[in-house]
N, C-alpha and C. Protein backbone atom coordinates (compact mmCIF):
# COMPACT_ATOMS: atom_id res chain seq x y z
N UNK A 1 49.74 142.13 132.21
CA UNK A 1 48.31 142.22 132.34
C UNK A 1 47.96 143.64 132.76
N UNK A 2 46.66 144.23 131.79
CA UNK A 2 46.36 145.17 132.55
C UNK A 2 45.35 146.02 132.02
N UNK A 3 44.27 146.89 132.43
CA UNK A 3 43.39 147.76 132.28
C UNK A 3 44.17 149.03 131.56
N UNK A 4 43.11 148.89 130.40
CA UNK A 4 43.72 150.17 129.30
C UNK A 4 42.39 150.86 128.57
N UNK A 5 42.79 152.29 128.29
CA UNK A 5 41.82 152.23 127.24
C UNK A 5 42.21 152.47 125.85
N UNK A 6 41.82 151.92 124.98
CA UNK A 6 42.20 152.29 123.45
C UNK A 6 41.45 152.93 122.48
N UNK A 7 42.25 153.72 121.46
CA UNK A 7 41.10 155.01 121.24
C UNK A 7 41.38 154.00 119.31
N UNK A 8 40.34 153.99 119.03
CA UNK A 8 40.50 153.22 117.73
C UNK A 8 38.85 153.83 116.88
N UNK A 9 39.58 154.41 115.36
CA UNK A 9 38.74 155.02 114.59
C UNK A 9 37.73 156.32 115.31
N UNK A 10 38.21 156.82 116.84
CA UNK A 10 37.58 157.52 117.17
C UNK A 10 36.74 157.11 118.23
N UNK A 11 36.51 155.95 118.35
CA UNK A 11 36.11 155.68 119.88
C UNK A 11 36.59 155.14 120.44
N UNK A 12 36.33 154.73 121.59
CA UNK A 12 37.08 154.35 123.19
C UNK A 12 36.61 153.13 123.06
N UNK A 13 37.84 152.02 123.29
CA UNK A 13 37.34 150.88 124.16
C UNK A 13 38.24 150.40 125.09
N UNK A 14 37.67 149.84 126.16
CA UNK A 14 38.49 149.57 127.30
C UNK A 14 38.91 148.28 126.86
N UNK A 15 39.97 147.65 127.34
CA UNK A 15 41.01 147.16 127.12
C UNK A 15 41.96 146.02 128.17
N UNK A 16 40.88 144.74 128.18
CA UNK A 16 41.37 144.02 129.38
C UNK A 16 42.10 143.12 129.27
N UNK A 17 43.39 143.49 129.02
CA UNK A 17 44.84 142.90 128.59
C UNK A 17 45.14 141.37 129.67
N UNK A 18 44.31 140.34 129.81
CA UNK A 18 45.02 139.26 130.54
C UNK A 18 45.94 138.27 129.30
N UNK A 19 46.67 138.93 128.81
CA UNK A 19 47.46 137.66 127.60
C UNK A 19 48.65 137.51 128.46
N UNK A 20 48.78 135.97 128.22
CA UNK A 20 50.00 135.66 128.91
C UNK A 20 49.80 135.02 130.66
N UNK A 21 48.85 135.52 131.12
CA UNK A 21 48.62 135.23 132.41
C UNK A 21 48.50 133.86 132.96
N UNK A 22 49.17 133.17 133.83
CA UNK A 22 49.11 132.00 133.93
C UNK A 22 48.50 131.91 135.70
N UNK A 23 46.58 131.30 135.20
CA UNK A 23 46.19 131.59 136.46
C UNK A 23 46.89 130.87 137.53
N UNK A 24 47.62 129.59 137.73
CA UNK A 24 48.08 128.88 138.54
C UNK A 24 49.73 129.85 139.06
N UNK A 25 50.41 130.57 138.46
CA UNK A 25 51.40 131.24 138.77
C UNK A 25 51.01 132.47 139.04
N UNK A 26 49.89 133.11 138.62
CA UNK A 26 49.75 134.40 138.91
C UNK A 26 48.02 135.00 139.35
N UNK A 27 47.65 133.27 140.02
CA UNK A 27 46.47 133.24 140.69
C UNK A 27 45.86 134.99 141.21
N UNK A 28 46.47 135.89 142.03
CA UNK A 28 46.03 136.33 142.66
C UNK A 28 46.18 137.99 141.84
N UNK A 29 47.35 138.00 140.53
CA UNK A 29 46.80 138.81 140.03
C UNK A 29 45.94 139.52 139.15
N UNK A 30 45.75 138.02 138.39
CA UNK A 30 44.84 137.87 137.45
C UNK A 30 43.12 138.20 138.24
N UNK A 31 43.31 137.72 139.88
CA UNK A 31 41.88 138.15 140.42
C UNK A 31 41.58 139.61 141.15
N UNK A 32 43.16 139.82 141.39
CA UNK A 32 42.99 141.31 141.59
C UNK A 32 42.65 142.25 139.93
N UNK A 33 42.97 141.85 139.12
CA UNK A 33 42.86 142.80 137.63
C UNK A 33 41.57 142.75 138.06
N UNK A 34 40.53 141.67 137.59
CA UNK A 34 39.28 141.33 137.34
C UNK A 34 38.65 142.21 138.49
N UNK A 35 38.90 142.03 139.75
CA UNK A 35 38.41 143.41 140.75
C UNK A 35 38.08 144.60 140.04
N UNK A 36 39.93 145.36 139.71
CA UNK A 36 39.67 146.64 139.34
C UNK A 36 38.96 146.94 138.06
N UNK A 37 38.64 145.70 137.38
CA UNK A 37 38.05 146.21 135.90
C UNK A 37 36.58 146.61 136.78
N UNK A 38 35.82 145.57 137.28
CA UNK A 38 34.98 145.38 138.00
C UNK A 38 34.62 146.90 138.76
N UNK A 39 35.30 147.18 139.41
CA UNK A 39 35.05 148.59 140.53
C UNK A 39 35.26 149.49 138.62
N UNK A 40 36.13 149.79 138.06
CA UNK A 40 36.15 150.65 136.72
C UNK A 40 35.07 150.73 136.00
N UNK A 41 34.53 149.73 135.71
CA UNK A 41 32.99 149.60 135.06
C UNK A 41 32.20 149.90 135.61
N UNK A 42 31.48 149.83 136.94
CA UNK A 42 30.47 150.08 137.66
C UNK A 42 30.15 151.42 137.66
N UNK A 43 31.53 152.16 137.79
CA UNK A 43 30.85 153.76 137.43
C UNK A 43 30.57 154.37 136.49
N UNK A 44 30.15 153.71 135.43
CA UNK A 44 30.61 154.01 133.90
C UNK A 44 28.64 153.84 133.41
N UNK A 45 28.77 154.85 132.32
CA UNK A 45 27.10 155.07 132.38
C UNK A 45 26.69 153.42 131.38
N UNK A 46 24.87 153.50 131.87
CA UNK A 46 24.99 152.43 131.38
C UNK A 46 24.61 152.22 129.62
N UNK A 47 24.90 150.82 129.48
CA UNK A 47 24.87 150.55 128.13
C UNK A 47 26.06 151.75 127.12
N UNK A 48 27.29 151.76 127.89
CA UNK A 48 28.15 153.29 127.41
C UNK A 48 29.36 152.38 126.78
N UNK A 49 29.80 151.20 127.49
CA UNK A 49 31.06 150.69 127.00
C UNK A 49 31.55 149.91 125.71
N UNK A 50 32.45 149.54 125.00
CA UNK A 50 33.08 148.75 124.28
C UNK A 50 34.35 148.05 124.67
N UNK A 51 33.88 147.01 124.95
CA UNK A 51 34.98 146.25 126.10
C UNK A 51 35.82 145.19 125.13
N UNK A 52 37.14 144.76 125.13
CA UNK A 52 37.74 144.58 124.24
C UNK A 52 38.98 143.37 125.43
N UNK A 53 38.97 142.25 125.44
CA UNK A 53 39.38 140.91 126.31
C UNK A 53 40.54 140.47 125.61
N UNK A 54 41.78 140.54 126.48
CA UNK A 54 42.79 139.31 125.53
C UNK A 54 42.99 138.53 126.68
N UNK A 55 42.74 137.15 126.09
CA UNK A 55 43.30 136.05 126.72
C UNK A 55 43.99 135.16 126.54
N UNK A 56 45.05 135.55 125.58
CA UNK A 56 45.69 134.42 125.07
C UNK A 56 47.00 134.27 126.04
N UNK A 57 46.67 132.73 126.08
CA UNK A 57 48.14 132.15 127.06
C UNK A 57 47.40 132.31 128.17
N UNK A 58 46.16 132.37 129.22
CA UNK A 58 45.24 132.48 129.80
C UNK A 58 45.19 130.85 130.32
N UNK A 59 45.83 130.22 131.45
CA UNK A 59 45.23 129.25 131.72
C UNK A 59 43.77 129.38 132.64
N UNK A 60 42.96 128.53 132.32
CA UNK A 60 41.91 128.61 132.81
C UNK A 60 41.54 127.42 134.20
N UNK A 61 40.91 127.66 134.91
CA UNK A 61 40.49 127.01 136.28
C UNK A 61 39.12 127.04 136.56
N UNK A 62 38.56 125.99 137.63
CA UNK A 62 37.68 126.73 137.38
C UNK A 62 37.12 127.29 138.25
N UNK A 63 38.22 127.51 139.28
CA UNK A 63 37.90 129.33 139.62
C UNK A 63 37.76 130.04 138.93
N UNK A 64 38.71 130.32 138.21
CA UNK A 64 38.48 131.17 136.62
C UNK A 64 37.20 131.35 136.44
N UNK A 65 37.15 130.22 135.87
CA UNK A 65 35.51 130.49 134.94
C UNK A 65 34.74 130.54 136.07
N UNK A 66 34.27 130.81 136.93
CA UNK A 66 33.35 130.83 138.24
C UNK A 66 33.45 132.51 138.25
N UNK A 67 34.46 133.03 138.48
CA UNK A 67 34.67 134.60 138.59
C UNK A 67 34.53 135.09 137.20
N UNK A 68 35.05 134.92 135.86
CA UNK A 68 34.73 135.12 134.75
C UNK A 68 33.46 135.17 134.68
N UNK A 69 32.42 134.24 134.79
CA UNK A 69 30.83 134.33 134.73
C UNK A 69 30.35 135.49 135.23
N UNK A 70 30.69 135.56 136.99
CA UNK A 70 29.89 136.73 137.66
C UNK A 70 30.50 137.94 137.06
N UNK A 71 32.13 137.84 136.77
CA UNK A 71 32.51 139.56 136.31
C UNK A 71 31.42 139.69 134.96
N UNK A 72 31.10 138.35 134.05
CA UNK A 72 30.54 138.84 132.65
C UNK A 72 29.31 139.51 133.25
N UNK A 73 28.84 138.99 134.26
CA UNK A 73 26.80 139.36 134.60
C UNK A 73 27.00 140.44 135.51
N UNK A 74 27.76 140.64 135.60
CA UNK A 74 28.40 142.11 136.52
C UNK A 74 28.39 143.33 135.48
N UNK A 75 28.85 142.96 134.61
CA UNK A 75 29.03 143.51 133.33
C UNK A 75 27.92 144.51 132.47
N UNK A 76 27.33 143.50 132.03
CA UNK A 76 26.46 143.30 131.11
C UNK A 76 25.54 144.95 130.91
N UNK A 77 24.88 145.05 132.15
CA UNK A 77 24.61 146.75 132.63
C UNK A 77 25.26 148.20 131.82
N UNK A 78 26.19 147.38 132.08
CA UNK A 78 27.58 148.58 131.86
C UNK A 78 27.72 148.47 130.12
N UNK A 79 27.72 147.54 129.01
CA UNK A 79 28.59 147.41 127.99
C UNK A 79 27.57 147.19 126.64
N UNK A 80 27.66 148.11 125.76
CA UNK A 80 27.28 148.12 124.88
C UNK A 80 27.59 146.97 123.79
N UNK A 81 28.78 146.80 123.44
CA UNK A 81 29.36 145.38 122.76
C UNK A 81 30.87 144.93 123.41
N UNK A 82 31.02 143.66 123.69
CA UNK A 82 31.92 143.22 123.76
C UNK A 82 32.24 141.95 123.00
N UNK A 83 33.96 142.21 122.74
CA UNK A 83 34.83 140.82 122.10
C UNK A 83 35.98 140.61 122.78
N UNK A 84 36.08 139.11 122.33
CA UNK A 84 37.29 138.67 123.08
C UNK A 84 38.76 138.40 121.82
N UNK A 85 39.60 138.21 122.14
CA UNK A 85 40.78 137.22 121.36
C UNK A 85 41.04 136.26 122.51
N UNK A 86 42.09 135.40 121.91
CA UNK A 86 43.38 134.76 122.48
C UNK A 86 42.29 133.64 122.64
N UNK A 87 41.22 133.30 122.78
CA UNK A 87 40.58 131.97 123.04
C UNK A 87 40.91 131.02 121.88
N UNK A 88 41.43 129.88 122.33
CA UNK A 88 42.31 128.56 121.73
C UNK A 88 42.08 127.26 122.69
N UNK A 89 42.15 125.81 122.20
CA UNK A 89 41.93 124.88 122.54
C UNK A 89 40.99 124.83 123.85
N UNK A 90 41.60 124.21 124.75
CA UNK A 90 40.44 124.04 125.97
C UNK A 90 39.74 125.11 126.61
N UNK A 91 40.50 126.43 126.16
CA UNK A 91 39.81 127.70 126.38
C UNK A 91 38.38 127.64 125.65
N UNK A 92 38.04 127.20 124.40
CA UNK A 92 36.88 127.05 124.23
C UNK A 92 35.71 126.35 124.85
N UNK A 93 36.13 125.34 125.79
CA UNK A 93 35.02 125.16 126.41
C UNK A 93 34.65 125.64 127.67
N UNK A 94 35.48 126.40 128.15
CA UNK A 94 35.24 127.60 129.06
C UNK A 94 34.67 129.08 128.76
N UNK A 95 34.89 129.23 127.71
CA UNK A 95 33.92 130.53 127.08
C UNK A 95 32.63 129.68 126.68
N UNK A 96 32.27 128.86 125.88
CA UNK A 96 31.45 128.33 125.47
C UNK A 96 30.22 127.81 127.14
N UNK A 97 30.89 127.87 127.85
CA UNK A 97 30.12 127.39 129.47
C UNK A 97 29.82 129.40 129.67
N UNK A 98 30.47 130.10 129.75
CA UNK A 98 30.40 131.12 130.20
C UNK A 98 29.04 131.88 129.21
N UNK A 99 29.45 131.70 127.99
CA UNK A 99 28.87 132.18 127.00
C UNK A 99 26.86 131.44 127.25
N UNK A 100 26.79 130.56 127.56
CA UNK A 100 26.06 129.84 127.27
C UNK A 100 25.17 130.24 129.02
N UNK A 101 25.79 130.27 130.21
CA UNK A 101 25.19 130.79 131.05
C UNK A 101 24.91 132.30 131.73
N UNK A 102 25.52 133.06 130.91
CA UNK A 102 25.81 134.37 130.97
C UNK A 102 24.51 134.88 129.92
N UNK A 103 23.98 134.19 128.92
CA UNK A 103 24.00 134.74 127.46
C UNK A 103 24.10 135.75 127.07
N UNK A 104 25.24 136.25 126.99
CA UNK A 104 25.96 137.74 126.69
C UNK A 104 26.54 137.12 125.12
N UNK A 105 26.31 138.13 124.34
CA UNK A 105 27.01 137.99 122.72
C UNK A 105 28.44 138.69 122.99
N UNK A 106 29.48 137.93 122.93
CA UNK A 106 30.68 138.27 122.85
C UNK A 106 31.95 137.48 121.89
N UNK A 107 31.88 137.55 121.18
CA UNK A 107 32.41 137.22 119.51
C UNK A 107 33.85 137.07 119.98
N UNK A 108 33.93 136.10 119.11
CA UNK A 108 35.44 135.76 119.13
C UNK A 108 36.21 136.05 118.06
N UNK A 109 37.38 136.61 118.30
CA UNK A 109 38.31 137.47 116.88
C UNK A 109 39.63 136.97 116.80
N UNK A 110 40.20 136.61 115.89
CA UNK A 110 41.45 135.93 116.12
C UNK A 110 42.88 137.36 115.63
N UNK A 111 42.56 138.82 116.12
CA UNK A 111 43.24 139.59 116.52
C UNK A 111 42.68 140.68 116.93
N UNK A 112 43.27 141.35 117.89
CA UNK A 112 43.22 142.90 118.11
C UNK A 112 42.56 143.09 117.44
N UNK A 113 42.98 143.88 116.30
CA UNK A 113 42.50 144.99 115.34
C UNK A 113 41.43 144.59 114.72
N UNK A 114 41.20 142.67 114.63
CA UNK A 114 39.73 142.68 113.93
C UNK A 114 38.76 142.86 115.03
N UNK A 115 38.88 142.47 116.18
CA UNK A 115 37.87 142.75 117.55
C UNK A 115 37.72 144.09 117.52
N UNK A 116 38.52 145.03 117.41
CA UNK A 116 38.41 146.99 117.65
C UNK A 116 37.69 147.00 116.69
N UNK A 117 37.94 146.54 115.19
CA UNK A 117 37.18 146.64 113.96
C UNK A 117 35.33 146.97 114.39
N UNK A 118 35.23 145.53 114.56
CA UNK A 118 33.79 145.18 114.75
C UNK A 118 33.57 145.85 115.75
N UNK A 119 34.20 146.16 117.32
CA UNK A 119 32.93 147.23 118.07
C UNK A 119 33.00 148.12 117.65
N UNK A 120 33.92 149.53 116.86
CA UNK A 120 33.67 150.15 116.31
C UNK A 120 32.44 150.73 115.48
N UNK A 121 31.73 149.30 114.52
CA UNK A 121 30.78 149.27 114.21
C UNK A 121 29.53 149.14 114.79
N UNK A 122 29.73 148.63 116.39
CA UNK A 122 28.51 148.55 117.01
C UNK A 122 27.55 149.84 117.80
């Protein structure tokens, strides 16, 4: 897991690598990441970012989705377009809750390179 940035077709998008993370085994780092993305974004000008989410293998809680919500509306200020991957089975109804009380447009891509694709274009 981890905060990156990736330079694709010429622009920057940040890069919030949770794939693999299993919140029940790795409870506390998965909430420390979400911190530092959190403190990383805030200084960042607004409406400037292209934020780019993997979550695959991501168990969800719903702590999870409780902190997921506020980091998205924490967010929002900061990010010009964002997408996610790795969302699969019961993960959908945890984005779909997030998505739905957040209402932030954040598209779902079933890889990398098609998610970089599309903010590219935004």
């Amino acid at each position: 897991m981890e905060i990156t940035t990736l330079n694709h077709k010429g622009k920057e998008i940040l890069y919030l690598n949770f794939s693999y993370g299993d919140m029940l085994d790795k409870r506390q780092e998965v909430l420390s990441l979400i911190e530092e993305a959190k403190s990383y974004i805030a200084k960042q000008t607004p409406h400037s970012l292209l934020t780019l989410t993997n979550v695959t293998g991501l168990r969800f809680s719903m702590e999870l989705v409780n902190t997921i919500k506020e980091f998205s509306i924490h967010n929002q200020p900061f990010v010009k377009a964002a997408s996610i991957v790795g969302i699969t089975g019961i993960q959908k109804i945890a984005y779909d809750t997030v998505i739905r009380i957040t209402k932030r447009n954040i598209p779902v891509f079933p890889s990398v390179e098609e998610a970089m694709d599309w903010l590219v274009e935004q």
